[in-house]
C-alpha atoms as a PDB file:
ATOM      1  CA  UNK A   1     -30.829 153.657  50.097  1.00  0.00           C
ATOM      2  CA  UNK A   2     -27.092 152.635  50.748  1.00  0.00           C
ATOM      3  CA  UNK A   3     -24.964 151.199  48.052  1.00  0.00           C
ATOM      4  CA  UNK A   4     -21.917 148.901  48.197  1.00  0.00           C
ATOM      5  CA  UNK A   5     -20.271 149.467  45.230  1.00  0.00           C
ATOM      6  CA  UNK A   6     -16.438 150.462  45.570  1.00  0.00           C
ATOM      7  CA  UNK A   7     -15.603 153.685  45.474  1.00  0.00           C
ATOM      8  CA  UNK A   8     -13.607 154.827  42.317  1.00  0.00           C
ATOM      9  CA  UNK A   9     -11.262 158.065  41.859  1.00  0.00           C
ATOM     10  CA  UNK A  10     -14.038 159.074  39.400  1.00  0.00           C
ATOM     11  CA  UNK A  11     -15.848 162.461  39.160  1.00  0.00           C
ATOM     12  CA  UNK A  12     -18.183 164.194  36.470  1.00  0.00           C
ATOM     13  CA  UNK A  13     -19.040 167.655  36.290  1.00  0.00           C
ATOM     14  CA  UNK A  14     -20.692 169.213  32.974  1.00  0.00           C
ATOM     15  CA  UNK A  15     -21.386 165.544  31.511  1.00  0.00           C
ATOM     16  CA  UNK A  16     -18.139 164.207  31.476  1.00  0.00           C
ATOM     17  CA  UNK A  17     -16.202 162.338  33.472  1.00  0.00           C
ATOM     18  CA  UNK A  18     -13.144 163.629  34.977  1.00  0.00           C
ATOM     19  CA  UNK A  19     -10.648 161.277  36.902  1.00  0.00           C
ATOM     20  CA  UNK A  20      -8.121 162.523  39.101  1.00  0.00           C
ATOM     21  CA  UNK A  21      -5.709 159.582  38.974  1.00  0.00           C
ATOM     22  CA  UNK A  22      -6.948 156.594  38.033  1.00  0.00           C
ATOM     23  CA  UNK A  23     -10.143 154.809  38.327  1.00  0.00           C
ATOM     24  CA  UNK A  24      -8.451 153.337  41.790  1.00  0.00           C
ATOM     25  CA  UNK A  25     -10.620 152.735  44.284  1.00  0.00           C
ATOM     26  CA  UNK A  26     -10.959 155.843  46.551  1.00  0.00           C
ATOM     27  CA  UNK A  27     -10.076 155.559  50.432  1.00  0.00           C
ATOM     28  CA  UNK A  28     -11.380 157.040  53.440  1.00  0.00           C
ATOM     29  CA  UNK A  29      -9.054 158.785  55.675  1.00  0.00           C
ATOM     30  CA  UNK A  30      -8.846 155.682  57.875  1.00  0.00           C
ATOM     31  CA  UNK A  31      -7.365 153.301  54.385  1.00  0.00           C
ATOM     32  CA  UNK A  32     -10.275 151.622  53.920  1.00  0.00           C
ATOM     33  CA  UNK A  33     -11.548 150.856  50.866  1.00  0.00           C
ATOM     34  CA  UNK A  34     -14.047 153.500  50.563  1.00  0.00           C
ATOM     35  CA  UNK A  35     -18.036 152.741  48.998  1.00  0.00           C
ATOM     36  CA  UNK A  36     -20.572 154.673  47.291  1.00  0.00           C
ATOM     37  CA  UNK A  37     -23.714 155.885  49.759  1.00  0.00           C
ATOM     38  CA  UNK A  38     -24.981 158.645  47.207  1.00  0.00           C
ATOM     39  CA  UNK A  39     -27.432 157.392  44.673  1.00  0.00           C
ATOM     40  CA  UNK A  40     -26.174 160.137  41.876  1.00  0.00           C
ATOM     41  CA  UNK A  41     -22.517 158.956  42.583  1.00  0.00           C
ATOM     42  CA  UNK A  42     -23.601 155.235  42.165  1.00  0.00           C
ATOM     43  CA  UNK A  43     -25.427 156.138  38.963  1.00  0.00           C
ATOM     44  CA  UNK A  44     -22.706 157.958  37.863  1.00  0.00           C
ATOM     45  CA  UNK A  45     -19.932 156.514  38.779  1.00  0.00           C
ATOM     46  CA  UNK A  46     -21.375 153.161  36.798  1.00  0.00           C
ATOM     47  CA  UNK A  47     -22.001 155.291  33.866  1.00  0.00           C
ATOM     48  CA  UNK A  48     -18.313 155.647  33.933  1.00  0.00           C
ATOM     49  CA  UNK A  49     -17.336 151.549  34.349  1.00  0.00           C
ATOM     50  CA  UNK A  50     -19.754 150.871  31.606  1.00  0.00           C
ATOM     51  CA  UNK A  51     -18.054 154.265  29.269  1.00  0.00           C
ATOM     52  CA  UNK A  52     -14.602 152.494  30.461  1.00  0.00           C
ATOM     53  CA  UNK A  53     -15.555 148.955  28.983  1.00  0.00           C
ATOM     54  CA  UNK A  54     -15.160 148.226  25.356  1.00  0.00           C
ATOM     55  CA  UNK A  55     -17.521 145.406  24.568  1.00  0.00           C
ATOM     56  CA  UNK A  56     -15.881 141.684  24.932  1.00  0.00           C
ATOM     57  CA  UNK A  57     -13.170 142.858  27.933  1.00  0.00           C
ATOM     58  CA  UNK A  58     -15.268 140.786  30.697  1.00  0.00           C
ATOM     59  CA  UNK A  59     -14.696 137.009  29.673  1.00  0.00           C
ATOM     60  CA  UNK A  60     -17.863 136.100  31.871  1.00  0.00           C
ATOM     61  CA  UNK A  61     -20.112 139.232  30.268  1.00  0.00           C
ATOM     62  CA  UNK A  62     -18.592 139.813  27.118  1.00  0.00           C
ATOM     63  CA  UNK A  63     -21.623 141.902  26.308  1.00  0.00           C
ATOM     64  CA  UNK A  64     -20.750 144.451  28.858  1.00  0.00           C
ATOM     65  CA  UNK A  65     -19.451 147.743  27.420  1.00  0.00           C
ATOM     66  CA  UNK A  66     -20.643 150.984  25.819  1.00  0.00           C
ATOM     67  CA  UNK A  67     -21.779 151.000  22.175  1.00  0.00           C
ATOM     68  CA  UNK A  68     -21.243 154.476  21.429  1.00  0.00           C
ATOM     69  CA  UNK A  69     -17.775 153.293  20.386  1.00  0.00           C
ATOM     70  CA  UNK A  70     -19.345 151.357  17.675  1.00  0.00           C
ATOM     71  CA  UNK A  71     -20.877 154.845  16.385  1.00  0.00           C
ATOM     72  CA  UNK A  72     -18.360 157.402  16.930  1.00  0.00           C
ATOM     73  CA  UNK A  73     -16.617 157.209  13.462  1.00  0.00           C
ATOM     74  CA  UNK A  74     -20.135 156.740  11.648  1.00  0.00           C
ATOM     75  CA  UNK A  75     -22.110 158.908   9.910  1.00  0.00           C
ATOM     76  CA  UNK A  76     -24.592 160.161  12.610  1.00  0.00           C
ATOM     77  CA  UNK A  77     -27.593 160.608  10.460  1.00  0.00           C
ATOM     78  CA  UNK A  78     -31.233 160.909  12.218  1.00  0.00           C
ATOM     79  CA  UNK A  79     -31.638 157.021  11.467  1.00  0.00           C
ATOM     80  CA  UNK A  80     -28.167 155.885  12.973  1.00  0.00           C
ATOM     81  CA  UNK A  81     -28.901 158.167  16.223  1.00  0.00           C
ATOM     82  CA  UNK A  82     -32.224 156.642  16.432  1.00  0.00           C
ATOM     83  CA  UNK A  83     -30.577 153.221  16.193  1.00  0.00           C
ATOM     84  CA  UNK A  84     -27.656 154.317  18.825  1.00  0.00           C
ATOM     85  CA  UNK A  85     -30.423 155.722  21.163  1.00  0.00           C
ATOM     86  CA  UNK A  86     -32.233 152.221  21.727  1.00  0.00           C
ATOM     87  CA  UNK A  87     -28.808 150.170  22.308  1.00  0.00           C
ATOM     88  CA  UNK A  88     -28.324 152.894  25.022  1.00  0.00           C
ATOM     89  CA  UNK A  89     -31.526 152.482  26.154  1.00  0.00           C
ATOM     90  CA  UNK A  90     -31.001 148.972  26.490  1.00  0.00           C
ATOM     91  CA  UNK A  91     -27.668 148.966  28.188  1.00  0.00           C
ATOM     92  CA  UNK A  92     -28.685 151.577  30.235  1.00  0.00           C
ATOM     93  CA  UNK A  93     -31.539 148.938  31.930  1.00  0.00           C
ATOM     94  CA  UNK A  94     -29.120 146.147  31.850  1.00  0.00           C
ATOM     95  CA  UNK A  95     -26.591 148.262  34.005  1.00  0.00           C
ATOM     96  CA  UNK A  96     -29.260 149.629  36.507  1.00  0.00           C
ATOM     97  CA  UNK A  97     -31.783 146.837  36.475  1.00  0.00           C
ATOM     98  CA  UNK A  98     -32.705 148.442  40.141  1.00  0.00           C
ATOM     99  CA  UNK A  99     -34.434 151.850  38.346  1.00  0.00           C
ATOM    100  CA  UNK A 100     -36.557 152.813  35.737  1.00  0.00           C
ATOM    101  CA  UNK A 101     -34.834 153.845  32.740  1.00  0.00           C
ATOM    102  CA  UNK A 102     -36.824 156.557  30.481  1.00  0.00           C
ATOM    103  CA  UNK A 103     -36.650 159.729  28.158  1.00  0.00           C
ATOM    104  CA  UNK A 104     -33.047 158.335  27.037  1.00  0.00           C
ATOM    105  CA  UNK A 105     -32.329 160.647  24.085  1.00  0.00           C
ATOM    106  CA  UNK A 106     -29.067 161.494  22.405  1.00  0.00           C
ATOM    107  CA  UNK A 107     -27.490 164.217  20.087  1.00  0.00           C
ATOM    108  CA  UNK A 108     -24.119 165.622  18.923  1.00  0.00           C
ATOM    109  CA  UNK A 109     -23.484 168.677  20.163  1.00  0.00           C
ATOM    110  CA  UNK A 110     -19.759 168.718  18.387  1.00  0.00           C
ATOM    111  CA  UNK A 111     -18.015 166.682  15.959  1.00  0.00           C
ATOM    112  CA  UNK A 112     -18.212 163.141  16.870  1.00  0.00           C
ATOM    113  CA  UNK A 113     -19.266 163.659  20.593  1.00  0.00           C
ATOM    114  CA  UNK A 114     -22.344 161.493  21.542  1.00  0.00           C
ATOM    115  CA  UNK A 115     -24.125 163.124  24.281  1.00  0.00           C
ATOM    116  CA  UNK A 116     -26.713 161.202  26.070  1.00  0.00           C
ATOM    117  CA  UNK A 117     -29.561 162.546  28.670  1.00  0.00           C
ATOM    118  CA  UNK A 118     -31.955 160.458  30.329  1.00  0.00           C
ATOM    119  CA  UNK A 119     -33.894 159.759  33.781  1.00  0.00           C
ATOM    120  CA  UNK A 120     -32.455 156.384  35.855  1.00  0.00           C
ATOM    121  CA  UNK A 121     -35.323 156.390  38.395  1.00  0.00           C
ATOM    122  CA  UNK A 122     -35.594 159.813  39.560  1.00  0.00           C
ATOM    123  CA  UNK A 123     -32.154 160.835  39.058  1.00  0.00           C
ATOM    124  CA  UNK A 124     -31.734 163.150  35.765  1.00  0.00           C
ATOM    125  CA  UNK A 125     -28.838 162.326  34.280  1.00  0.00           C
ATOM    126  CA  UNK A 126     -26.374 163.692  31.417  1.00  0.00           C
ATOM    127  CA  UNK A 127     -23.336 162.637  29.680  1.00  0.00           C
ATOM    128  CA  UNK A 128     -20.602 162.516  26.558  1.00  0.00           C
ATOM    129  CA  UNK A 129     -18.385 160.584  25.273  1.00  0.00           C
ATOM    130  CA  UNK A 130     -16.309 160.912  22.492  1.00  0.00           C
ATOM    131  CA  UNK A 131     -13.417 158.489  21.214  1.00  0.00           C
ATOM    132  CA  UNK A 132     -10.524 160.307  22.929  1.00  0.00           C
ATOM    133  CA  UNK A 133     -12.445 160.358  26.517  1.00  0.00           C
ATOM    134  CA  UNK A 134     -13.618 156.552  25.674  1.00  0.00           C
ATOM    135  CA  UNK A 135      -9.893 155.548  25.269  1.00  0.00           C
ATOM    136  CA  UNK A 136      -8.709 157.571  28.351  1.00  0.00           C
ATOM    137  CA  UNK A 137     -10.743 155.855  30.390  1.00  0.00           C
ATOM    138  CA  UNK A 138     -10.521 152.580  29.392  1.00  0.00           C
ATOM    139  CA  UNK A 139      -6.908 152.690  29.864  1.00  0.00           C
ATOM    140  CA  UNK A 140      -7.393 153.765  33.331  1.00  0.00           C
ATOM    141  CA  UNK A 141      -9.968 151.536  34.061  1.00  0.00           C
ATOM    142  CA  UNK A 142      -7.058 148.827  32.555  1.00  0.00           C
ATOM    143  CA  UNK A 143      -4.205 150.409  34.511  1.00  0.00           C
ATOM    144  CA  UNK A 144      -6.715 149.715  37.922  1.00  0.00           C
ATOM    145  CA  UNK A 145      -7.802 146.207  37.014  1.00  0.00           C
ATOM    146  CA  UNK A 146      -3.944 145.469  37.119  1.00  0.00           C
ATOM    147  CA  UNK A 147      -3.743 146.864  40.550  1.00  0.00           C
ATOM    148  CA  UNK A 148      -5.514 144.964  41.993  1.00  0.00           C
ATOM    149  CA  UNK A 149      -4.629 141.845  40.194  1.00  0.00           C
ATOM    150  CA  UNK A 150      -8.076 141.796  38.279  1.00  0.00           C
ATOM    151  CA  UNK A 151      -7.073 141.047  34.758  1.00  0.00           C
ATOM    152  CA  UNK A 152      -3.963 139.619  33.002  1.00  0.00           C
ATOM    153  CA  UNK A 153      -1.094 142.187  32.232  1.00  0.00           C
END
């Protein structure tokens, strides 16, 4: 299956994501505006718009954007993890509407860090965020938008 998303400077490794520069879209050795052809990258790499997006940002999907932010200074008690783990869930379809989305679960592994694992088809997948990785990228993801004359400085 070929994809034709963009391309971002974006990479994870161990669960987070880790951008060299910013979320700029990446360019083959020719110029071009590169695209994504792996199915992992695709996943992940819109894992990372969606963990860029604070909720309201898009004026024509202002329900696009991660909801962990809403949770991060919370108590994260059994019931508010349980509650965080279905608007996951849900965003989770909404953003790959193309796959399957099952066995979403999520857990704190250290102080106010929401990590998330679940299956998007047949593609295991893993993740964190916490507020200071949240706010990193959305100011890249900002800082790109301007680039390329996306959003209003």
């Amino acid at each position: 299956m070929t994809f034709g998303d963009v391309r971002l400077n974006m990479i994870f490794d161990d669960g987070f994501c880790r951008c060299h520069g910013r979320l700029s879209p990446a360019r083959t050795p020719h110029g071009d505006i590169a695209r994504v052809t792996d199915i992992v990258d695709c996943i992940y790499q819109r894992i990372g718009i969606w963990l860029a997006t604070k909720k309201g940002e898009r004026p024509l999907h202002p329900n696009f954007g991660c909801c962990i932010r809403d949770y991060i200074n919370e108590p994260l008690t059994v019931a508010t993890l349980k509650a965080l783990r279905g608007h996951i869930e849900a965003e989770l379809k909404e953003i790959f509407p193309e796959f399957e989305v099952r066995n979403v679960t999520v857990s704190v592994q250290e102080r106010n860090t929401i990590e998330v694992r679940a299956y998007v088809g047949d593609v295991q997948i893993q993740f964190a965020g916490n507020e200071a990785t949240l706010s990193r990228l959305n100011a890249q993801l900002r800082e790109a938008m301007k680039d390329l004359k996306m959003v209003r400085e």
